[in-house]
Protein backbone atom coordinates (compact mmCIF):
# COMPACT_ATOMS: atom_id res chain seq x y z
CA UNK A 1 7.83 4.40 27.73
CA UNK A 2 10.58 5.66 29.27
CA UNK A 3 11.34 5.71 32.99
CA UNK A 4 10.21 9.30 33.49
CA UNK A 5 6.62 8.69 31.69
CA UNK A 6 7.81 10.09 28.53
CA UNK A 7 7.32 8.65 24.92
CA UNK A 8 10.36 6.03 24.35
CA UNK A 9 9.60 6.03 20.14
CA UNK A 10 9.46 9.93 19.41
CA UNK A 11 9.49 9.71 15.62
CA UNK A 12 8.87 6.88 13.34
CA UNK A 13 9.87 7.50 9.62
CA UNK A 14 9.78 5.44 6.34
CA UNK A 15 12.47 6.49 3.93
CA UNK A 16 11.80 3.94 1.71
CA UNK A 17 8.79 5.33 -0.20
CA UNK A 18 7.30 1.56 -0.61
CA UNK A 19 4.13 2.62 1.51
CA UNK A 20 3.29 5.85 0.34
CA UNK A 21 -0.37 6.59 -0.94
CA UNK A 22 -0.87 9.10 -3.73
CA UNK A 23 -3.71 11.64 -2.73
CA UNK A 24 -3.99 13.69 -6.00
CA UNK A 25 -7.93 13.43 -6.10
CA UNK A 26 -9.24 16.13 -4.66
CA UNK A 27 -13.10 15.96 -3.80
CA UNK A 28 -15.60 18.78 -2.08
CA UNK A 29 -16.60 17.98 1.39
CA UNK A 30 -20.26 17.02 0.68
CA UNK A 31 -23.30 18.49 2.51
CA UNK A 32 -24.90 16.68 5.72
CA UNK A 33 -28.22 15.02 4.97
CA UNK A 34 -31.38 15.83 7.30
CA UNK A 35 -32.10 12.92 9.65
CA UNK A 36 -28.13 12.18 9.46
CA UNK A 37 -25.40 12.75 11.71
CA UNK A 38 -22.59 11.76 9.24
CA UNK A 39 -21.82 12.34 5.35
CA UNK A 40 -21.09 10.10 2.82
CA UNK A 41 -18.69 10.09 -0.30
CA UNK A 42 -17.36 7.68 -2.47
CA UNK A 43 -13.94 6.34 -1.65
CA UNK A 44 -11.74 5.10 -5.01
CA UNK A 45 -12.84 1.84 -3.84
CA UNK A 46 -16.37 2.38 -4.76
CA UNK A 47 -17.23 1.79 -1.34
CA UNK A 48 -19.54 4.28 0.27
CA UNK A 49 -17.46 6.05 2.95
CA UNK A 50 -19.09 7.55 5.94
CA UNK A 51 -17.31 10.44 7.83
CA UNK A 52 -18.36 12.17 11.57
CA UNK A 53 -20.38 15.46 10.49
CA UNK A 54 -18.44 16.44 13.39
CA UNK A 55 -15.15 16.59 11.15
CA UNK A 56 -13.64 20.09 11.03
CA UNK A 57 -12.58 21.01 7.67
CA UNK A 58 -12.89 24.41 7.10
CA UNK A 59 -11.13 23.69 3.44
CA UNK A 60 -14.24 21.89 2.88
CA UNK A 61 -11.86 19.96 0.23
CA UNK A 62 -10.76 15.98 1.09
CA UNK A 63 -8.11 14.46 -0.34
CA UNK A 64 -8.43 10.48 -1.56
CA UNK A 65 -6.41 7.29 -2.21
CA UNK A 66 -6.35 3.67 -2.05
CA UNK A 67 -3.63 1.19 -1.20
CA UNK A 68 -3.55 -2.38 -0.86
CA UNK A 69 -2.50 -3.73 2.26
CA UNK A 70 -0.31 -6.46 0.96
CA UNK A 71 2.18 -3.31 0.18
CA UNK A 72 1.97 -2.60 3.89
CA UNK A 73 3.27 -6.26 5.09
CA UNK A 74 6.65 -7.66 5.65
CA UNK A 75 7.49 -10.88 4.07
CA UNK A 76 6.90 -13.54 6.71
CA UNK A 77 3.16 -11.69 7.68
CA UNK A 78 2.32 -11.79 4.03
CA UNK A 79 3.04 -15.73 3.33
CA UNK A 80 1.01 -15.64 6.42
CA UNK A 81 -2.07 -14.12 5.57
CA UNK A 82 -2.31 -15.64 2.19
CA UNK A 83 -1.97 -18.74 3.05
CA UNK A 84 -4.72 -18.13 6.14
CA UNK A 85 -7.14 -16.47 3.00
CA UNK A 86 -6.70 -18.69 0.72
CA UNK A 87 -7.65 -22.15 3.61
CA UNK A 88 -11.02 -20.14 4.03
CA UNK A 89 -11.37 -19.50 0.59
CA UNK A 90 -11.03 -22.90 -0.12
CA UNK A 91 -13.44 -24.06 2.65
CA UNK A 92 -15.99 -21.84 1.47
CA UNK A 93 -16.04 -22.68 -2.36
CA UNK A 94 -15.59 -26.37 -1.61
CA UNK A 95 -18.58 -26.04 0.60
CA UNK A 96 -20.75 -24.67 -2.14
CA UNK A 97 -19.55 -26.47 -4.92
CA UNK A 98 -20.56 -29.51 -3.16
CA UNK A 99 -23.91 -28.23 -2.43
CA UNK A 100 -24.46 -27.30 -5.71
CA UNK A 101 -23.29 -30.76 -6.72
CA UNK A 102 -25.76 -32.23 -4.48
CA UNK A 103 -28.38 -30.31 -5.71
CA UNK A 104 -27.44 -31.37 -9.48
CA UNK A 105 -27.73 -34.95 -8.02
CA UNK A 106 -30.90 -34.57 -6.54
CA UNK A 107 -32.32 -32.85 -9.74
CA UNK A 108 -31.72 -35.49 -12.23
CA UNK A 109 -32.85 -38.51 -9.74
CA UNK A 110 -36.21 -36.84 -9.63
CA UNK A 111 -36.30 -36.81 -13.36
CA UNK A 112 -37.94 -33.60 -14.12
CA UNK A 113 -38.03 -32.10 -17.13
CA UNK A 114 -36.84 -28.28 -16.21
CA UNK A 115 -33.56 -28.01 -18.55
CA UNK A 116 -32.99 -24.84 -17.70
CA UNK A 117 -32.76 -25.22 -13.73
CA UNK A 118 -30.71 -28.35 -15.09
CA UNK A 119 -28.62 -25.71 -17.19
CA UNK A 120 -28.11 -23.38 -13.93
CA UNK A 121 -26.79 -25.80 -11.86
CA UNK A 122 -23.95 -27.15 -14.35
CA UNK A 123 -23.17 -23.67 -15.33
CA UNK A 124 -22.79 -22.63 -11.49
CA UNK A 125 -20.82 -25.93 -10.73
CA UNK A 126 -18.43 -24.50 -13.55
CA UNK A 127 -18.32 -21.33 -12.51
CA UNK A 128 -17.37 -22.71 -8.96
CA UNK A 129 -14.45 -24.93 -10.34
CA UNK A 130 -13.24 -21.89 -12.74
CA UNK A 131 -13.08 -19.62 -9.75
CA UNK A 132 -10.67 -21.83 -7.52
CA UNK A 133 -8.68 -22.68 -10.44
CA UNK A 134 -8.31 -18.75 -11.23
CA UNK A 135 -7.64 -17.94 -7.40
CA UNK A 136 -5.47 -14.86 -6.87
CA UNK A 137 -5.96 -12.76 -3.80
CA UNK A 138 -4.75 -9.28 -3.87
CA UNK A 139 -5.66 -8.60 -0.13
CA UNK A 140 -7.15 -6.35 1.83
CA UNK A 141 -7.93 -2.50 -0.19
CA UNK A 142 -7.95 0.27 2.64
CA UNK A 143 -9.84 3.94 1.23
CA UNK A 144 -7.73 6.84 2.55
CA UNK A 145 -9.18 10.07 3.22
CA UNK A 146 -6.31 12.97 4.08
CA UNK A 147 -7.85 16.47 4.79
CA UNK A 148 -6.73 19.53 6.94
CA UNK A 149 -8.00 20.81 10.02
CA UNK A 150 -6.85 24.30 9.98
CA UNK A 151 -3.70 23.36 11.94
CA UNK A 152 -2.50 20.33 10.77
CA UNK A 153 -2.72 17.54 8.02
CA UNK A 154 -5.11 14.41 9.02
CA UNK A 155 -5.45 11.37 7.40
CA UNK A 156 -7.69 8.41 8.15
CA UNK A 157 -7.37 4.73 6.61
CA UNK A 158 -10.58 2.29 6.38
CA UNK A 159 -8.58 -1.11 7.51
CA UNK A 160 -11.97 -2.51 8.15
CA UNK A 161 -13.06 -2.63 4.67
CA UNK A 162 -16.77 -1.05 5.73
CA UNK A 163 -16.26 2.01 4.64
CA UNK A 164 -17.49 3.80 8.26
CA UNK A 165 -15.12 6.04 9.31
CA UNK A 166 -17.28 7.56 11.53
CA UNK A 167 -15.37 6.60 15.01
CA UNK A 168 -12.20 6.48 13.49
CA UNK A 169 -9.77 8.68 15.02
CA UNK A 170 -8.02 10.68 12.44
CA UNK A 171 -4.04 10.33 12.68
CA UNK A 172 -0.92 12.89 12.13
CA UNK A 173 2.37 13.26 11.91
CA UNK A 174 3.34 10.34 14.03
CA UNK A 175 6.17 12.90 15.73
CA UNK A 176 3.27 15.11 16.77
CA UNK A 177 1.18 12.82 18.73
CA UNK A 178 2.50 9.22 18.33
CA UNK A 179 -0.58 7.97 17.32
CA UNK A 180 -0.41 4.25 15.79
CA UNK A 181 -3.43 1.75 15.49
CA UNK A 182 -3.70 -1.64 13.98
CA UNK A 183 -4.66 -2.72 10.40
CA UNK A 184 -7.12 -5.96 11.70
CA UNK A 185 -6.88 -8.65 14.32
CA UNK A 186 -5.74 -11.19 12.19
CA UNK A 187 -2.44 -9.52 10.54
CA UNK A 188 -2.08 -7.95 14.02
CA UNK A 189 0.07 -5.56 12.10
CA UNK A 190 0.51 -1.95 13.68
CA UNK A 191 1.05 1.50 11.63
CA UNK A 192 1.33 5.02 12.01
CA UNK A 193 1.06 8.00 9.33
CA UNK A 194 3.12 10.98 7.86
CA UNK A 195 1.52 13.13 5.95
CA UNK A 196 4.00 15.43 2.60
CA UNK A 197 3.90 17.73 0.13
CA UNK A 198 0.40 19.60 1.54
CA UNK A 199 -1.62 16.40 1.67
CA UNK A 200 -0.59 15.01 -1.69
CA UNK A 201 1.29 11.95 -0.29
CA UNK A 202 0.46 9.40 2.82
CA UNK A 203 2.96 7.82 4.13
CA UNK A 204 1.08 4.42 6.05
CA UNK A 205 4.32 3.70 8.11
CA UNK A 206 5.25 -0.39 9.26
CA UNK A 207 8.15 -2.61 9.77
CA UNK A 208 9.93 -4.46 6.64
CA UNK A 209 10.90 -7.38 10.03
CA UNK A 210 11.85 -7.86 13.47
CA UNK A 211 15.34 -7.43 13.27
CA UNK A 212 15.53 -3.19 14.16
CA UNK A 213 12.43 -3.85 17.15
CA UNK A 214 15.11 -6.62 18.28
CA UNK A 215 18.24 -4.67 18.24
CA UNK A 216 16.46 -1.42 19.64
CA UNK A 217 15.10 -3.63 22.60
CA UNK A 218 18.78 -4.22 23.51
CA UNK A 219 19.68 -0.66 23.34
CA UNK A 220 16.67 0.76 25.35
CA UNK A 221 13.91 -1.59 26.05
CA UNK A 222 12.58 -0.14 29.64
CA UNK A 223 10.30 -2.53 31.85
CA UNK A 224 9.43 -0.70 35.62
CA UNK A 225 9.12 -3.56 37.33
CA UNK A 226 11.76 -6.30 35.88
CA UNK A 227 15.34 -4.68 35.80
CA UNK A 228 16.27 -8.07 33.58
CA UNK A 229 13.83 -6.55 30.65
CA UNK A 230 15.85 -3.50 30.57
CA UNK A 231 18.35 -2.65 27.72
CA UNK A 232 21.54 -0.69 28.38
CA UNK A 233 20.38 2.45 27.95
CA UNK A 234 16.68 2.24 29.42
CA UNK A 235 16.22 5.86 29.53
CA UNK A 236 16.85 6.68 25.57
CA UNK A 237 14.55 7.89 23.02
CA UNK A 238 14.29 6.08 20.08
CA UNK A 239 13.63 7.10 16.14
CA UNK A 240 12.55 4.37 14.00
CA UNK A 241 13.39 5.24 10.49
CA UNK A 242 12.96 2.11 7.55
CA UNK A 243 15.09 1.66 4.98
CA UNK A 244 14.27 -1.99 4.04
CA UNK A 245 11.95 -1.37 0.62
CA UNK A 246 9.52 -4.55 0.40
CA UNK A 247 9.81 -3.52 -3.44
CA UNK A 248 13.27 -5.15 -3.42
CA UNK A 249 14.38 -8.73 -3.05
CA UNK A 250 14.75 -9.45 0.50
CA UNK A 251 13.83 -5.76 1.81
CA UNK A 252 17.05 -4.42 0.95
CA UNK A 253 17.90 -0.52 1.66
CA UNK A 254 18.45 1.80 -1.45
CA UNK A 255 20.66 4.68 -1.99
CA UNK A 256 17.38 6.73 -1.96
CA UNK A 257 15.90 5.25 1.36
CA UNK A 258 19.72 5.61 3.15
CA UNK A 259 19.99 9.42 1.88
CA UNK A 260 16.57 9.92 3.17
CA UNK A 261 17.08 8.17 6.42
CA UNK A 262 20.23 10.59 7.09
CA UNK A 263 18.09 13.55 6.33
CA UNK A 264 15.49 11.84 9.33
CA UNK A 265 18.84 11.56 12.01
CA UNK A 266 19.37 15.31 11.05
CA UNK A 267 15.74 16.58 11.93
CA UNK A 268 15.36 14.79 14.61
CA UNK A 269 18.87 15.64 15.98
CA UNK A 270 19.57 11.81 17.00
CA UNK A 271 23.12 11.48 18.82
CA UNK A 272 23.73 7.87 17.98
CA UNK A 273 22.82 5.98 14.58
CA UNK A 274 22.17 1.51 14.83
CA UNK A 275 22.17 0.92 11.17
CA UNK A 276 22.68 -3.46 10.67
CA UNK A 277 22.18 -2.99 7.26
CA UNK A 278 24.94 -3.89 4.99
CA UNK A 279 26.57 -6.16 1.99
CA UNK A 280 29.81 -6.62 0.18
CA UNK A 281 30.62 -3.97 -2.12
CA UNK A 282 32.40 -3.63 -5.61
CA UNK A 283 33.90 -0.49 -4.53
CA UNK A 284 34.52 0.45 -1.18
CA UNK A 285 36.23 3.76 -1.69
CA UNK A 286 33.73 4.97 -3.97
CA UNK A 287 32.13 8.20 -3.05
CA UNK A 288 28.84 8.44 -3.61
CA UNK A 289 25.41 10.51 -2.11
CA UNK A 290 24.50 8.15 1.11
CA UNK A 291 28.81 7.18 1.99
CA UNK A 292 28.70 11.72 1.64
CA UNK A 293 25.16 11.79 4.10
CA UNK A 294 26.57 9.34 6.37
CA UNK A 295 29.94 11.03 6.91
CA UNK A 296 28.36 14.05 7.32
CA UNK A 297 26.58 12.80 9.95
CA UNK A 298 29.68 12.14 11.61
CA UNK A 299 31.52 14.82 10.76
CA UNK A 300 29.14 17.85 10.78
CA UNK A 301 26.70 16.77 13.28
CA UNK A 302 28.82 14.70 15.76
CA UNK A 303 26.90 11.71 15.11
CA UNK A 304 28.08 8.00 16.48
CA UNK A 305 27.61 5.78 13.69
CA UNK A 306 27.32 2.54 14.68
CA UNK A 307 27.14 -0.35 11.53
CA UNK A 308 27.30 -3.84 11.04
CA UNK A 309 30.64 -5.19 9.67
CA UNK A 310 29.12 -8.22 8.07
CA UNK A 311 29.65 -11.49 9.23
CA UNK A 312 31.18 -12.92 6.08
CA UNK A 313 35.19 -13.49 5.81
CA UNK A 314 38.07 -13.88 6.27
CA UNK A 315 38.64 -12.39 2.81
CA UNK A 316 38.68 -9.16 0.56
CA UNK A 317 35.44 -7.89 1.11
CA UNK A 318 34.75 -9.47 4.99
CA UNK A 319 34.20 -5.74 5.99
CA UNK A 320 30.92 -4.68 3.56
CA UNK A 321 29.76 -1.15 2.96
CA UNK A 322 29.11 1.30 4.74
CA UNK A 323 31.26 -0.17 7.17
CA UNK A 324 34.90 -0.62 4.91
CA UNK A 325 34.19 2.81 3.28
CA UNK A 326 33.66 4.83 6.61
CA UNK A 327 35.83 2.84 8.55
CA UNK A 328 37.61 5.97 10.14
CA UNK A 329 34.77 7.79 10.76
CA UNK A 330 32.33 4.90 12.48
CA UNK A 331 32.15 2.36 14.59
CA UNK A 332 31.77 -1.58 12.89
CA UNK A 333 30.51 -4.60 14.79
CA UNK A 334 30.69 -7.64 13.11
CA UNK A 335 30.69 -11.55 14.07
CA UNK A 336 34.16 -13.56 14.90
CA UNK A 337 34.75 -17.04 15.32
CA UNK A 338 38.32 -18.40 16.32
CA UNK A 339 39.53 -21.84 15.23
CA UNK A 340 39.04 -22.91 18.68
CA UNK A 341 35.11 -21.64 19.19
CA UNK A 342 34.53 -23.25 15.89
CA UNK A 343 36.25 -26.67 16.85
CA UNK A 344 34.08 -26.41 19.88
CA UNK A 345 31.27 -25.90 18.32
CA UNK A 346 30.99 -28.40 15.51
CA UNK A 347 32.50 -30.91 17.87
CA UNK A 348 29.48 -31.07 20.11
CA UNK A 349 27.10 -31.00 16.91
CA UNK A 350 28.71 -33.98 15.65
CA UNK A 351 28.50 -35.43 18.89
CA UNK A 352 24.46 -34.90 19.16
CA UNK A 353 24.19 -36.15 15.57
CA UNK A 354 25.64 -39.14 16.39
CA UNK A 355 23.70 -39.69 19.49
CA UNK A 356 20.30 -38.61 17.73
């Protein structure tokens, strides 16, 4: 919040595309059953989804679509919860292929003469080993339902995997309300929606890493009762817009995502832009779409443009892009380190290494 009440994160926006969710099937809101005070569809899942009959949908049309939540997580989370699913996946089958091992045991020590319970057991003990050996976890699958209300586009995402929807409170246009809930209590990982194109595309909006929560804490992190929580500008409003698409090595930003991330600055009429994204580049001077978005910015909507310089160098290409290309038009931070701070500095590690 900021120090007048207000929202401190107006408008959170991914550019990126990576966690959109197409909605092309179109279904008929079905009928209430007597004796029932929800309705139920099927969700692309197969899952039986129930919805409130309280939903107001004078459309009477729904919109559905499916995404896995493994497209939803940053890196780090995702080594995370695959390596947490896969330790009780292993307990569990390790568990019962022991049991059934047991109960193999037990069977032929009694010496009956039942083949075919004889038969089942092997065949489930096989079935057991050919299942851990042909592990592969493709996560959690959320069922989206988008619909309209008569005002506005609403969208709601099953994260618990039940299909019942029926307390779920239905999410817009994070600008509009800034609405965000959480996917489960084990990722811990937090989203919000945007909703394009009349319904046909959900956007389930989360971080690609820590990095832009880190640096926007330092611009305008606001705590009422600890002054040393506070960033320098306490009292701004922040828009969160991604450009890090999980689809690329690393989470890098593409041309699209940077082009689209200008258009986001321009809507939401942002005076300053933070962007730490950058890399050497073959040609600086080149002029292409996002260097033309970003100057515009600058030049047509009196934006500060604040980048990173890199912290590569001294060489060539020590300033990357967009910082070299744009370098009369915005403002670079990079790292330095002088002969002296670095003399310093690897003087006192060789020091503790030799102590250690």
């Amino acid at each position: 919040m900021c120090p007048d009440g207000s929202p401190k994160i107006i408008d959170i926006v991914d550019a990126t595309g990576c966690c959109d969710v197409s909605m092309d099937k179109v279904v008929d809101l079905p009928e209430k059953e007597d004796g029932k005070e929800w309705i139920e569809l099927k969700g692309i899942s197969g899952r039986t989804l129930k919805l409130s009959a309280k939903l107001k949908n004078p459309t009477k049309k729904l919109r559905l679509g499916l995404k896995l939540a493994y497209e939803l997580f940053s890196k780090g989370l995702l080594k995370r919860m695959k390596s947490e699913r896969k330790k009780k996946f292993d307990e569990k089958h390790e568990t019962l292929l022991r049991q059934a091992q047991e109960e193999l045991v037990s069977f032929e020590r009694a010496e009956t003469k039942d083949e075919k319970k004889k038969e089942d057991l092997k065949a489930r003990i096989s079935s057991l080993k050919d299942t851990m050996k042909g592990y592969n976890d493709v996560g959690p699958v959320y069922d989206c339902v988008v619909y309209h209300d008569g005002t506005e586009w609403l969208a709601l995402v099953d994260t618990s995997e039940t299909g019942d929807l029926r307390d779920k409170t239905p999410m817009t246009n994070y600008r509009v309300r800034q609405q965000y809930d959480t996917c489960d209590d084990v990722s811990m990982q937090t989203y919000c929606v945007n909703i394009y194109d009349e319904g046909r595309t959900l956007s389930i909006v989360t971080d690609a890493g820590a990095h832009g929560t880190h640096v926007a804490s330092i611009i305008g992190a606001y705590d009422k009762d600890r002054e040393e929580l506070r960033g320098i500008a306490p009292g701004c409003k922040i828009v969160s817009v991604r450009i890090g698409d999980r689809r690329v090595s690393g989470s890098m930003e593409t041309c699209l995502g940077m082009v689209r991330a200008a258009d986001a600055v321009r809507q939401n009429r942002c005076d300053v832009v933070n962007m730490s994204y950058g890399e050497p580049t073959v040609s600086p001077r080149s002029d292409s779409a996002v260097l033309k978005a970003f100057r515009d910015l600058v030049e047509k909507d009196n934006v500060v443009f604040v980048t990173s310089a890199g912290n590569a160098g001294p060489a060539l290409s020590t300033r990357g892009a967009p910082c070299e290309p744009l370098s009369d038009v915005v403002v670079g931070v990079g790292a330095y380190v002088s002969r002296d701070m670095m003399s310093a500095q690897y003087v006192v590690l060789e020091r503790e290494a030799r102590e250690f």
